[in-house]
Protein backbone atom coordinates (compact mmCIF):
# COMPACT_ATOMS: atom_id res chain seq x y z
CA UNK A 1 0.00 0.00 0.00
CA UNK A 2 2.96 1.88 0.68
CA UNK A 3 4.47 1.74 -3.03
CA UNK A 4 1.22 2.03 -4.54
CA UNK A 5 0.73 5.95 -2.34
CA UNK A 6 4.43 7.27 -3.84
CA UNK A 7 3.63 6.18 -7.32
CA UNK A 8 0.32 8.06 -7.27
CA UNK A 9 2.19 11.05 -5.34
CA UNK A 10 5.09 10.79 -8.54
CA UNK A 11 2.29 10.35 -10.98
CA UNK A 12 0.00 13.26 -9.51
CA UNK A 13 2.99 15.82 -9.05
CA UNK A 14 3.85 15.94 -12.40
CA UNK A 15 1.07 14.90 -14.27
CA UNK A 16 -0.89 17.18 -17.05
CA UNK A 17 -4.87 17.02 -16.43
CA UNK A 18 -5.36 14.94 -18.55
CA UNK A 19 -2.48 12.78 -16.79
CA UNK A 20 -4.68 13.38 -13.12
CA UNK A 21 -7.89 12.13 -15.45
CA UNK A 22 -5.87 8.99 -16.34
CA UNK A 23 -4.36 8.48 -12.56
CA UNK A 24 -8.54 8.64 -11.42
CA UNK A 25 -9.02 6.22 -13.88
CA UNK A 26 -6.34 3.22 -12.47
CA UNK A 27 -7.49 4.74 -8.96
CA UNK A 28 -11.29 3.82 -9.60
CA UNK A 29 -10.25 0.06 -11.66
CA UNK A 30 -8.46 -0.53 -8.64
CA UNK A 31 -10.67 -0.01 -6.68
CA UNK A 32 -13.15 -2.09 -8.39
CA UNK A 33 -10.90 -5.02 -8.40
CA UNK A 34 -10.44 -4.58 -4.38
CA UNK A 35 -14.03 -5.21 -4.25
CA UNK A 36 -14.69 -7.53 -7.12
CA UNK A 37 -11.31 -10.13 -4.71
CA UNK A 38 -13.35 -9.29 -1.60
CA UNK A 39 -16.83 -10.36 -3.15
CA UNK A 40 -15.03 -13.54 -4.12
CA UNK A 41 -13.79 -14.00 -0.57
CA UNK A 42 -17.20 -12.40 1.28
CA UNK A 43 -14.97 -9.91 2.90
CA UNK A 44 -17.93 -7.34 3.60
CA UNK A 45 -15.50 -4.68 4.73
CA UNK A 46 -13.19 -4.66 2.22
CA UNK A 47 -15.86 -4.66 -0.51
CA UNK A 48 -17.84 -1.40 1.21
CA UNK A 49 -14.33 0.45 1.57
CA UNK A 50 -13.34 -0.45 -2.17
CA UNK A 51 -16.67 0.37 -3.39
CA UNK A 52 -17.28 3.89 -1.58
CA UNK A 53 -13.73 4.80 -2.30
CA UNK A 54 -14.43 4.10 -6.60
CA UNK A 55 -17.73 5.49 -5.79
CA UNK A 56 -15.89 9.00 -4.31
CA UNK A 57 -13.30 8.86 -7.21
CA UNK A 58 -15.93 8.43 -9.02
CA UNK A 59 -17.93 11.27 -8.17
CA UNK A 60 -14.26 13.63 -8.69
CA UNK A 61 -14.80 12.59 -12.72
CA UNK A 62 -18.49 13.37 -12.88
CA UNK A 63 -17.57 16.94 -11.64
CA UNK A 64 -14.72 17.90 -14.20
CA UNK A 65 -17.46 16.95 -16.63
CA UNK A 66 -18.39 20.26 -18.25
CA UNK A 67 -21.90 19.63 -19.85
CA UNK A 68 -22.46 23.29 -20.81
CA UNK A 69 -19.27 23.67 -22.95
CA UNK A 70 -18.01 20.30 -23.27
CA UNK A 71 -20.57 19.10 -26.57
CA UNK A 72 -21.07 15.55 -27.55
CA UNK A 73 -17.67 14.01 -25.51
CA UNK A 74 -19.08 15.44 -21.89
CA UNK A 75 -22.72 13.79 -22.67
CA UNK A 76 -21.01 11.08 -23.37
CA UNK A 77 -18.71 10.83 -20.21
CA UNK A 78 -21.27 11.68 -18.31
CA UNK A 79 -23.60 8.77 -19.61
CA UNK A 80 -20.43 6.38 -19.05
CA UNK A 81 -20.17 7.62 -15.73
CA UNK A 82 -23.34 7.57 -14.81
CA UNK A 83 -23.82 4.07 -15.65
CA UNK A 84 -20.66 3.02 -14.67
CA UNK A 85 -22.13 4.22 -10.79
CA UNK A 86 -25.28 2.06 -11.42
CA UNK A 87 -23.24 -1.01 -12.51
CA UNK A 88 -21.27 -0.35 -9.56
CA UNK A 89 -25.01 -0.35 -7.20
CA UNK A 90 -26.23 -3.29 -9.01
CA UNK A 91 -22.83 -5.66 -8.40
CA UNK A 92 -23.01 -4.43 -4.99
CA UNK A 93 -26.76 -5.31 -4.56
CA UNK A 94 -26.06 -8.97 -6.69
CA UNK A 95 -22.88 -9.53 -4.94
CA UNK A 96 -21.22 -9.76 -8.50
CA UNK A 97 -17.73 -9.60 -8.92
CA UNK A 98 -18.24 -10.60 -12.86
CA UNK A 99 -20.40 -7.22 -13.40
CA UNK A 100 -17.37 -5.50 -11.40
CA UNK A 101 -15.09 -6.99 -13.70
CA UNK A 102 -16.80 -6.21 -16.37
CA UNK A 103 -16.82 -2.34 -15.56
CA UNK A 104 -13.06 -2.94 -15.18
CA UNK A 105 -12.61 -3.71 -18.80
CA UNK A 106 -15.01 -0.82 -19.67
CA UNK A 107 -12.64 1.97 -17.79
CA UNK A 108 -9.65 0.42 -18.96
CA UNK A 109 -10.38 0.88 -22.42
CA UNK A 110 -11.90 4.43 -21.97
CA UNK A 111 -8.10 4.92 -20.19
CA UNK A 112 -6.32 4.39 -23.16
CA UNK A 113 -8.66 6.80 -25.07
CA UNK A 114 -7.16 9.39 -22.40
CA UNK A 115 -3.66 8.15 -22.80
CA UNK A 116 -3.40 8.57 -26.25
CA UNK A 117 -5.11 11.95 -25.80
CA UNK A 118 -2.13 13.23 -23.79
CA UNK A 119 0.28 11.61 -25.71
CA UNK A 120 -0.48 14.24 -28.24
CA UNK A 121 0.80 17.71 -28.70
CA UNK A 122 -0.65 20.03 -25.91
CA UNK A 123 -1.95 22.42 -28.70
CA UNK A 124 -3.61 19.17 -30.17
CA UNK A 125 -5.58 17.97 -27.46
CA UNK A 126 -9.12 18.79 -27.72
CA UNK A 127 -10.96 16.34 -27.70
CA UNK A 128 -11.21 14.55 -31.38
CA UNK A 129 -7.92 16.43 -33.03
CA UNK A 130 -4.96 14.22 -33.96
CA UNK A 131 -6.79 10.58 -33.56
CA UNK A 132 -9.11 8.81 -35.41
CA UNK A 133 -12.62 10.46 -34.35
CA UNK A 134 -13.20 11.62 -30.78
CA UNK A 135 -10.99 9.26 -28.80
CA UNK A 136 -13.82 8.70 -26.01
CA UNK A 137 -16.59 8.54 -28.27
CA UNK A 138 -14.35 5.53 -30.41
CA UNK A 139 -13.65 3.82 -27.42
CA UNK A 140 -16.84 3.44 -26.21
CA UNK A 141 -18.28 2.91 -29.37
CA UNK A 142 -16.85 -0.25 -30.24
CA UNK A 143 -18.47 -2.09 -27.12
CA UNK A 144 -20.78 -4.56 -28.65
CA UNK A 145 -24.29 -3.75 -28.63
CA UNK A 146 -25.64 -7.38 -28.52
CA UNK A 147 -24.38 -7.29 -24.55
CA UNK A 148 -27.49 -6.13 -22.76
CA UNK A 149 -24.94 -5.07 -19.88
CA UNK A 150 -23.29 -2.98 -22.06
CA UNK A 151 -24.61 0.45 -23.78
CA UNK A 152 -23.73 2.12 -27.14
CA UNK A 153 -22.71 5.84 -25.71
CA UNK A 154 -22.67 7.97 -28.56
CA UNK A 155 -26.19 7.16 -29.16
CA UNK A 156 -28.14 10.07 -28.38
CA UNK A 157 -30.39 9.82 -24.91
């Protein structure tokens, strides 16, 4: 526990914010898979402490979310993390550590839209110059739709 608090000091002290974005993100999957181990072990405590801490880190992403000037990418993020939080209730509720899992997957692949989003040029980085279409919309767009678990996001609401 130690090691893991320095490398998030070293990563935070440094880090761009879209680096701090990307730091919430491994924050929040580990979090989930601290609580997705201690659902497989019926450690109560450990699951409640894992899943309010994801749930606070959580709730840190949802508020950098600017839905008046952010367009189509902050309804999106938004959407993700909205039912990311209701996954997050419903494996709690169903003692699922597969569901928790699966969110897991879900934020690690919206990560690497944010990595290669800082890998880019500062003076490149809003959000769709320099990659393929908007890196967060692409990511979460290629999540198959025939998983009722899982949502298309850039379909409008």
């Amino acid at each position: 526990m130690a090691r893991e608090l320095s490398y998030r000091r070293a990563a935070i002290g440094g880090a761009s914010a879209i680096g701090l974005i990307i730091v919430l993100f491994d924050t929040l999957s580990g979090d989930l898979r601290r609580a997705a181990s201690a659902l497989r072990s019926n450690d109560i405590e450990t699951r409640c402490n894992a899943l309010n801490h994801a749930a606070l880190v959580l709730g840190q992403l949802e508020s950098w979310v600017d839905l008046k000037n952010g367009g189509d990418s902050a309804q999106t993020l938004s959407r993700f993390y909205a039912y990311l939080r209701s996954k997050m209730m419903e494996a709690a509720g169903s003692k699922s550590s597969k569901l928790l899992e699966t969110q897991i997957e879900m934020i690690l692949h919206v990560r690497t839209a944010w990595q290669q989003l800082d890998a880019l040029p500062p003076s490149t980085r809003e959000m769709g110059e320099g990659l393929p279409g908007n890196p967060v919309h692409s990511s979460l767009d290629q999540e198959p739709e025939t998983d009722p678990d899982r949502i298309r996001f850039s379909q409008s609401a």
